[in-house]
C-alpha atoms as a PDB file:
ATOM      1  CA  UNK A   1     110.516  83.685 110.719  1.00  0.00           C
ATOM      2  CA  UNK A   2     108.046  86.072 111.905  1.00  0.00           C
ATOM      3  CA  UNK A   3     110.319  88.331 113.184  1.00  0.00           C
ATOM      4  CA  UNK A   4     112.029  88.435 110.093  1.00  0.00           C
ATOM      5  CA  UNK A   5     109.155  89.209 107.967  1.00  0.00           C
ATOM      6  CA  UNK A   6     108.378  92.289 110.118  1.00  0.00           C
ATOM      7  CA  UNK A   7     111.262  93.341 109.888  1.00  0.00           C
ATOM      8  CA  UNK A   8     111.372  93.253 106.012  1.00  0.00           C
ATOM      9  CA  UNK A   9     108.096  95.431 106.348  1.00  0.00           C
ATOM     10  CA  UNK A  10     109.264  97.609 108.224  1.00  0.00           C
ATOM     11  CA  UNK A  11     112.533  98.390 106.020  1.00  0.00           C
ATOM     12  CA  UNK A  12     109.748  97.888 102.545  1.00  0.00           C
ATOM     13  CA  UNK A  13     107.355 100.563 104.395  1.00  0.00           C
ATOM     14  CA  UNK A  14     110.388 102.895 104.550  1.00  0.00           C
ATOM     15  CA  UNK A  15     111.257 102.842 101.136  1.00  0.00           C
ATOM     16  CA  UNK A  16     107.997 103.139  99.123  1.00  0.00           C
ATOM     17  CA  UNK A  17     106.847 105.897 101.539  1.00  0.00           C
ATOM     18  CA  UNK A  18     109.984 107.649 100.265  1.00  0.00           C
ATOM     19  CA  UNK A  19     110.111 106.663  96.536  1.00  0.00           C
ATOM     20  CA  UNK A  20     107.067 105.153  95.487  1.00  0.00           C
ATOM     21  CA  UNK A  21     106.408 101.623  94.226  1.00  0.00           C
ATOM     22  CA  UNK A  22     108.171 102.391  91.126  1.00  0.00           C
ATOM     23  CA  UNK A  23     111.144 103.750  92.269  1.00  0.00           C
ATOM     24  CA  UNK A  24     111.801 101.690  95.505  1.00  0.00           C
ATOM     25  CA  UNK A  25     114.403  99.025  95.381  1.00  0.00           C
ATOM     26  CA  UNK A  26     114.471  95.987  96.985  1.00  0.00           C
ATOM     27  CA  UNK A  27     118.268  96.077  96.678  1.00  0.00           C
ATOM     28  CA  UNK A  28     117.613  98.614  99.054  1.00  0.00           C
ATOM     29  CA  UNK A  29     114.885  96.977 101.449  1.00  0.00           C
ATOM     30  CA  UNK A  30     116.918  93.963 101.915  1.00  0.00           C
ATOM     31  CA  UNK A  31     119.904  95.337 103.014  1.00  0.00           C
ATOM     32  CA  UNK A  32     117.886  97.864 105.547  1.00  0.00           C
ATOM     33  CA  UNK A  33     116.495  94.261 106.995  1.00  0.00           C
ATOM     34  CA  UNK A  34     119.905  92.446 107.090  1.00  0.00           C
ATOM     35  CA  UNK A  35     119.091  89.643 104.254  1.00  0.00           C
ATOM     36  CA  UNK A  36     119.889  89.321 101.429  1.00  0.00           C
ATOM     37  CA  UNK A  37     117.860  89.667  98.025  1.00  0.00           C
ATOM     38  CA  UNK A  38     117.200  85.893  97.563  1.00  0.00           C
ATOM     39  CA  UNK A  39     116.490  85.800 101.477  1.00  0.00           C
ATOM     40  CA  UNK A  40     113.866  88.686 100.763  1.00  0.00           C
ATOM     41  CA  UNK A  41     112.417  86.224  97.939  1.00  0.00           C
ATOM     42  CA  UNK A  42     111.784  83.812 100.833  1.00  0.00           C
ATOM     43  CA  UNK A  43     109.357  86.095 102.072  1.00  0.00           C
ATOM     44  CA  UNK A  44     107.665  87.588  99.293  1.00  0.00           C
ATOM     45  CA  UNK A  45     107.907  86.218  96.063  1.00  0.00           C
ATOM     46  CA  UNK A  46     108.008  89.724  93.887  1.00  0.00           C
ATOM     47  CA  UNK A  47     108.099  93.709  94.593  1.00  0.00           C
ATOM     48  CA  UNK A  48     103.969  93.786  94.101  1.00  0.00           C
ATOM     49  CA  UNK A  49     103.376  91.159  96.371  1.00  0.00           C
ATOM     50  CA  UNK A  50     105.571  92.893  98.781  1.00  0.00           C
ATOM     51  CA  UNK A  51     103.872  96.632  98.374  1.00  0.00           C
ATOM     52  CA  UNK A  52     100.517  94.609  98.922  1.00  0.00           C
ATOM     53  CA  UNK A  53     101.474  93.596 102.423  1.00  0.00           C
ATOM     54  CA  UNK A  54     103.044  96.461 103.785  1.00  0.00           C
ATOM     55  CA  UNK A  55      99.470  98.404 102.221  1.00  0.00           C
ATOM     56  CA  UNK A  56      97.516  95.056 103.449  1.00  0.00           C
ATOM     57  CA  UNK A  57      96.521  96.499 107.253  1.00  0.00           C
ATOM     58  CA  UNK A  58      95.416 100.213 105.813  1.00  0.00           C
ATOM     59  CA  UNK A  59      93.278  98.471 103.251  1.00  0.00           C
ATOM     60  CA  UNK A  60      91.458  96.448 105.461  1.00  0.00           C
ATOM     61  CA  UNK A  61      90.780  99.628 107.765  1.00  0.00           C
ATOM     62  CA  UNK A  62      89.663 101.370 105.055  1.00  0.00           C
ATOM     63  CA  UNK A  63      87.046  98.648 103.413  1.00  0.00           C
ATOM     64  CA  UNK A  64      85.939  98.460 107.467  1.00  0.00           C
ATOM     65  CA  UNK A  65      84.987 102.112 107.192  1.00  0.00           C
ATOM     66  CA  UNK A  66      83.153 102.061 103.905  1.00  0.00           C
ATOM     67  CA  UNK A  67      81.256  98.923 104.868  1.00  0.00           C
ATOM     68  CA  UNK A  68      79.865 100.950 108.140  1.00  0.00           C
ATOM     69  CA  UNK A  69      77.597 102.221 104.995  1.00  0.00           C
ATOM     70  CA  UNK A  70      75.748  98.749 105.109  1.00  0.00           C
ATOM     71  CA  UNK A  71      75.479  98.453 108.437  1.00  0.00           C
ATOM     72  CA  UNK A  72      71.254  99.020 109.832  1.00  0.00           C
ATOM     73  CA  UNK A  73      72.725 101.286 112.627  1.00  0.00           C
ATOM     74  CA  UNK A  74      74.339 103.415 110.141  1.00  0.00           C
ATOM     75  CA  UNK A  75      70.896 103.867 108.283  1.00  0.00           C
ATOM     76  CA  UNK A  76      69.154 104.756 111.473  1.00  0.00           C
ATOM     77  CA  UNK A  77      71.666 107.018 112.713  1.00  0.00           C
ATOM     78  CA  UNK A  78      71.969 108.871 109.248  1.00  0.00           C
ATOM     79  CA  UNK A  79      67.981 108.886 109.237  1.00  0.00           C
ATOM     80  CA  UNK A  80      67.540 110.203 112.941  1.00  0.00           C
ATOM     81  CA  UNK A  81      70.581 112.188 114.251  1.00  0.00           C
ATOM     82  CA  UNK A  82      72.390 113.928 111.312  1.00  0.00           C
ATOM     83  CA  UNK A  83      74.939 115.325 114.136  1.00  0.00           C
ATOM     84  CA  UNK A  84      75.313 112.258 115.663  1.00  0.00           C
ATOM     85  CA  UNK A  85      76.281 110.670 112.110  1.00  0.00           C
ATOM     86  CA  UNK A  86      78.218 113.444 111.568  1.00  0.00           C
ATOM     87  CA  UNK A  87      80.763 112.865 114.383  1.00  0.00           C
ATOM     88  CA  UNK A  88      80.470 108.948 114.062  1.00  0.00           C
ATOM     89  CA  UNK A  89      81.879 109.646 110.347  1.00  0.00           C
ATOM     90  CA  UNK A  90      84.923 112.193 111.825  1.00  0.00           C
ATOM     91  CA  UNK A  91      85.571 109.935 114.392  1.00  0.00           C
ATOM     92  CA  UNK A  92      85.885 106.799 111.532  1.00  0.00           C
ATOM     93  CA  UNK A  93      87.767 108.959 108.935  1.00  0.00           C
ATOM     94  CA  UNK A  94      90.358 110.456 111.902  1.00  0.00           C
ATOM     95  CA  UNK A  95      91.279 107.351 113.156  1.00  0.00           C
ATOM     96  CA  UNK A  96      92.227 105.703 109.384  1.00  0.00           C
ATOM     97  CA  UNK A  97      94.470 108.910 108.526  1.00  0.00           C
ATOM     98  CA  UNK A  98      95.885 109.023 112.073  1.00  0.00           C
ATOM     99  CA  UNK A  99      97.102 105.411 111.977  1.00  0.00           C
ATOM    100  CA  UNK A 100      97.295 104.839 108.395  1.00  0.00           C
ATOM    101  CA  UNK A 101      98.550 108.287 106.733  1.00  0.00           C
ATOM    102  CA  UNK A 102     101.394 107.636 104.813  1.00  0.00           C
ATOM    103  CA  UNK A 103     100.030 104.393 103.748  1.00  0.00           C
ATOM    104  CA  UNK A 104      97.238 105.869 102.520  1.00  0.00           C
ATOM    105  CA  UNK A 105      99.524 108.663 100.925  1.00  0.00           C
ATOM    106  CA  UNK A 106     101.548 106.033  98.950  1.00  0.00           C
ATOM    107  CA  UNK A 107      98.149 103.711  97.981  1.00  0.00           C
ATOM    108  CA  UNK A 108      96.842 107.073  96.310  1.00  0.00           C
ATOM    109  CA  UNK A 109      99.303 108.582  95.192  1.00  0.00           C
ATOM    110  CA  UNK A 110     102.699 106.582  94.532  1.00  0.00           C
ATOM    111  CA  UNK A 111     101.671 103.385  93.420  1.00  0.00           C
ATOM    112  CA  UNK A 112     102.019 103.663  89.553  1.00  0.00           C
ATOM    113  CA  UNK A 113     102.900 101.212  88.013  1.00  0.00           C
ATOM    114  CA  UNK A 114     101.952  98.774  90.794  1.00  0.00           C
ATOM    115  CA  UNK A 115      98.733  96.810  90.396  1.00  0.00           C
ATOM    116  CA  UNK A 116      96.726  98.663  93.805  1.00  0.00           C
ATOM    117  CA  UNK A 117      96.089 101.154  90.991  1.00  0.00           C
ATOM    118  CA  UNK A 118      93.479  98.252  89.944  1.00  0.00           C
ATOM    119  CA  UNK A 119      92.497  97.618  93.168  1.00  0.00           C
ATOM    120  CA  UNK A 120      91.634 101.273  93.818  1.00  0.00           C
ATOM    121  CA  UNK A 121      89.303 101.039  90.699  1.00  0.00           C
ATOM    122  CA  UNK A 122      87.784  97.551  92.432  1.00  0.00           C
ATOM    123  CA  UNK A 123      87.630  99.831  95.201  1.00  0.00           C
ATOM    124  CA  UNK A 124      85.081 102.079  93.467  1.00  0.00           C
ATOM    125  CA  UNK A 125      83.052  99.710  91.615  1.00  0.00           C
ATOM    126  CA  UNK A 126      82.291  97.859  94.765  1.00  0.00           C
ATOM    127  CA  UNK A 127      81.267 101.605  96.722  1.00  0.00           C
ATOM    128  CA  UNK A 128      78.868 102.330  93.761  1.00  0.00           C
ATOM    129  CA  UNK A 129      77.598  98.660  94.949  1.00  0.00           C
ATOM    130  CA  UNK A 130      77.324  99.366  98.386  1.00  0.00           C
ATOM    131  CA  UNK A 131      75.783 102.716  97.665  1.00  0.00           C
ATOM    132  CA  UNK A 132      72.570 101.037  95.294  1.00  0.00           C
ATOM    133  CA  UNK A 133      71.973  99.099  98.155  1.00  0.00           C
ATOM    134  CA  UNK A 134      72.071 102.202 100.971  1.00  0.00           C
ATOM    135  CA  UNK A 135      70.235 104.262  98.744  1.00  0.00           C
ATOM    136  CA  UNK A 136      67.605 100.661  98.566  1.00  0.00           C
ATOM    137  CA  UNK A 137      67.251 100.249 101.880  1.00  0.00           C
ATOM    138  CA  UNK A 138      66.416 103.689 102.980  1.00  0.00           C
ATOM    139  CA  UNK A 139      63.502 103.913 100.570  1.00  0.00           C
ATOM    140  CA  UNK A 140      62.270 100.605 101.324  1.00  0.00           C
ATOM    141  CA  UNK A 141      62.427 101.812 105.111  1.00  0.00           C
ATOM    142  CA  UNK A 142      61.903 105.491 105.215  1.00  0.00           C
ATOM    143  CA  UNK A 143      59.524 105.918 102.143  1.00  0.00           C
ATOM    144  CA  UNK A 144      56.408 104.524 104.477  1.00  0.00           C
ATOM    145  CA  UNK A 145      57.361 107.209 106.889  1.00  0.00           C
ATOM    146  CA  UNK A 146      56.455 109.965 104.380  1.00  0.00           C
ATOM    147  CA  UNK A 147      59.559 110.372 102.830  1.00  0.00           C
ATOM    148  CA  UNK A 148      59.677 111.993  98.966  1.00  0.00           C
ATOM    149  CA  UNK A 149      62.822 109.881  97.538  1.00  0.00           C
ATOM    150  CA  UNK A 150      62.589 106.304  96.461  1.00  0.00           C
ATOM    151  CA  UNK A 151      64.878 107.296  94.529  1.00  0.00           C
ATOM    152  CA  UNK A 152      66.301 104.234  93.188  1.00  0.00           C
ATOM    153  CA  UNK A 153      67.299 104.433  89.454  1.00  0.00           C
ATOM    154  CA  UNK A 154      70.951 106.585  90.412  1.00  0.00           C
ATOM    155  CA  UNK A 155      73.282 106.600  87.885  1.00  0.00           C
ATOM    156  CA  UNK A 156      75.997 104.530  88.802  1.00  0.00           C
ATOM    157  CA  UNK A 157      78.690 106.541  86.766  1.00  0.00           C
ATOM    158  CA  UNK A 158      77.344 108.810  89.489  1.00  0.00           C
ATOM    159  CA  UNK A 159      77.688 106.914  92.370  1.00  0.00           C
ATOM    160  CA  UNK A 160      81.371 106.944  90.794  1.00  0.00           C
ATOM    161  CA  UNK A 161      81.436 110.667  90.983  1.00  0.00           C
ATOM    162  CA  UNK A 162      80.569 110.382  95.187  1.00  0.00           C
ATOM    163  CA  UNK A 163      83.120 107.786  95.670  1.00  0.00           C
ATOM    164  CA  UNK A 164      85.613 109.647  93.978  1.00  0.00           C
ATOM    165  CA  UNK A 165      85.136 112.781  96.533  1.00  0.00           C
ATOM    166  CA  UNK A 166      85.286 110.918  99.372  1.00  0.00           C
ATOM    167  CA  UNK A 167      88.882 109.579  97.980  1.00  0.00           C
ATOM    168  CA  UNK A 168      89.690 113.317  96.711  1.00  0.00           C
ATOM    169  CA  UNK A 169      88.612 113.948 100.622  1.00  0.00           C
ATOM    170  CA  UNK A 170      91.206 111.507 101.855  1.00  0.00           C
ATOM    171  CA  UNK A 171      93.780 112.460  99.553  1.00  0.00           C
ATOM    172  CA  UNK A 172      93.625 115.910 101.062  1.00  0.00           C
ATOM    173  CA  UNK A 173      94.031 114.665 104.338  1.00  0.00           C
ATOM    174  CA  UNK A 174      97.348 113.036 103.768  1.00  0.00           C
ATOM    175  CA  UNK A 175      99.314 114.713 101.548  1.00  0.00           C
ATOM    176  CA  UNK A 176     101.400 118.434 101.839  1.00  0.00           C
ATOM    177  CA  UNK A 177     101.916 119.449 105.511  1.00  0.00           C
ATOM    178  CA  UNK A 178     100.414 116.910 108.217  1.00  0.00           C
ATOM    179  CA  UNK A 179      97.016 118.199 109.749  1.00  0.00           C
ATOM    180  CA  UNK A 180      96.614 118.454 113.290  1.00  0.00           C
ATOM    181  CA  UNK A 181      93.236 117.208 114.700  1.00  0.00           C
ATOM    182  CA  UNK A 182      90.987 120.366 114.226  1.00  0.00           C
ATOM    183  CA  UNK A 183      91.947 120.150 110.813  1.00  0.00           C
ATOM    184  CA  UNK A 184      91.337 116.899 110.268  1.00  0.00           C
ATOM    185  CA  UNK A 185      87.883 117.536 111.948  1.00  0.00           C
ATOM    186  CA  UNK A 186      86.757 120.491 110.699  1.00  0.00           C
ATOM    187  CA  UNK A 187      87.833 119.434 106.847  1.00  0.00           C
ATOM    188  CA  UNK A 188      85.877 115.715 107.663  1.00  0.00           C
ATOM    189  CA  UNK A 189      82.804 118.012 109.276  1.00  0.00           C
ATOM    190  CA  UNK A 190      82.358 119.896 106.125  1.00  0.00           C
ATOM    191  CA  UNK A 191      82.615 117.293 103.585  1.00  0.00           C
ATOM    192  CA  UNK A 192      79.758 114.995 105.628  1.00  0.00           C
ATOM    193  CA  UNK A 193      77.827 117.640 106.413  1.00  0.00           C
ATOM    194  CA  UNK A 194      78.023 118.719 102.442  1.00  0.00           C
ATOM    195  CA  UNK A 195      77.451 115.311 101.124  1.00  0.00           C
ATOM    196  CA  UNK A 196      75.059 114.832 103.821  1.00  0.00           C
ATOM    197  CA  UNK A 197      72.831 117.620 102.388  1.00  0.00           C
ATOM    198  CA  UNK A 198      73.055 116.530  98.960  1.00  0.00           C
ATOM    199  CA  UNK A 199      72.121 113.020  99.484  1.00  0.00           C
ATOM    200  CA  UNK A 200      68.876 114.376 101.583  1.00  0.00           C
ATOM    201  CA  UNK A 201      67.712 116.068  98.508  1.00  0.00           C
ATOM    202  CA  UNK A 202      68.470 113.160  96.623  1.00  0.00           C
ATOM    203  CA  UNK A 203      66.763 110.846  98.464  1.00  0.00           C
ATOM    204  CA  UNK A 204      63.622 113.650  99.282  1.00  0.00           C
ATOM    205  CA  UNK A 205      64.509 113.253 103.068  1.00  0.00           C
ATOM    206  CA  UNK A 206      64.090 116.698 105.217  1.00  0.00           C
ATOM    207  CA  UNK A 207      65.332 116.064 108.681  1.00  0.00           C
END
């Protein structure tokens, strides 16, 4: 049974990376597997519920990366070793697009008309959550230190605006021709270290 359900992944993966959730066919998808369409049903009771799983694994890598944001470590490294946060951040972001690319590819950018285009606006409200509470937690820790922020009235249509780049970031990364590393690290370099300086300012922090 388990084998089985891989397999229909594996042929499901193939055909929304090439057509998109709209277009695919499951027509298609079960006859790459060897079933049949009711013996796809089986499995996966509709097309969405389908395009979730074979997205499922990516997803959870990604909401693992953003979450790093709420981690104390993260706050001290971002507060005391800009460089070192710098490559923790490349070395996060390189290892989603290496192992998820065209998974991420086809959650941002062929999934009309499926309902991840919802979940990628969850995706957003919940990063303008995570960033009230970074942006909290560093001015309830740093501010004592002599810090000028505490800064904590941000917009949040704002904190909309950030999470959008870093998804504008990603979408760079995986679509047109395939970056090798150094690209990967030296696009993922300049967008942290950009962002970086902007939420210093922000938050009245001079390293």
């Amino acid at each position: 049974m388990k084998t089985n359900r891989n397999i229909i992944l594996k042929a499901a993966r193939e055909e929304f990376v090439t057509k998109g959730y709209s277009d695919a066919s499951l027509r298609i998808i079960a006859r790459e597997a060897g079933i049949t369409v009711s013996g796809l049903y089986r499995h996966f009771a509709s097309k969405e519920e389908l395009f979730e799983a074979v997205l499922t694994p990516m997803l959870i890598h990604l909401e693992e990366l953003t979450r790093n944001d709420t981690k104390e470590e993260t706050l001290e490294l971002y507060h005391n070793n800009q460089r070192q946060f710098e490559q923790e951040m490349i070395m996060l972001c390189s290892a989603l697009v290496n192992n998820y690319r065209l998974e991420l590819r086809l959650y941002l950018t062929q999934s009309e008309g499926s309902q991840m285009t919802k979940r990628l606006e969850s995706f957003i409200n919940d990063q303008v959550i995570i960033g009230e509470q970074f942006v909290k937690r560093f001015n309830e820790k740093y501010s004592l230190l002599g810090n000028n922020g505490n800064n904590n009235n941000i917009p949040p249509a704002f904190m909309r605006i950030a999470t959008r780049c870093f998804i504008e970031l990603l979408r760079e990364l995986v679509t047109g021709p395939k970056k090798n590393d150094n690209e990967l690290t030296a696009l993922i370099s300049y967008y942290t270290r950009f962002v970086s300086a902007g939420w210093r300012e922000i938050l009245g922090f001079i390293p």
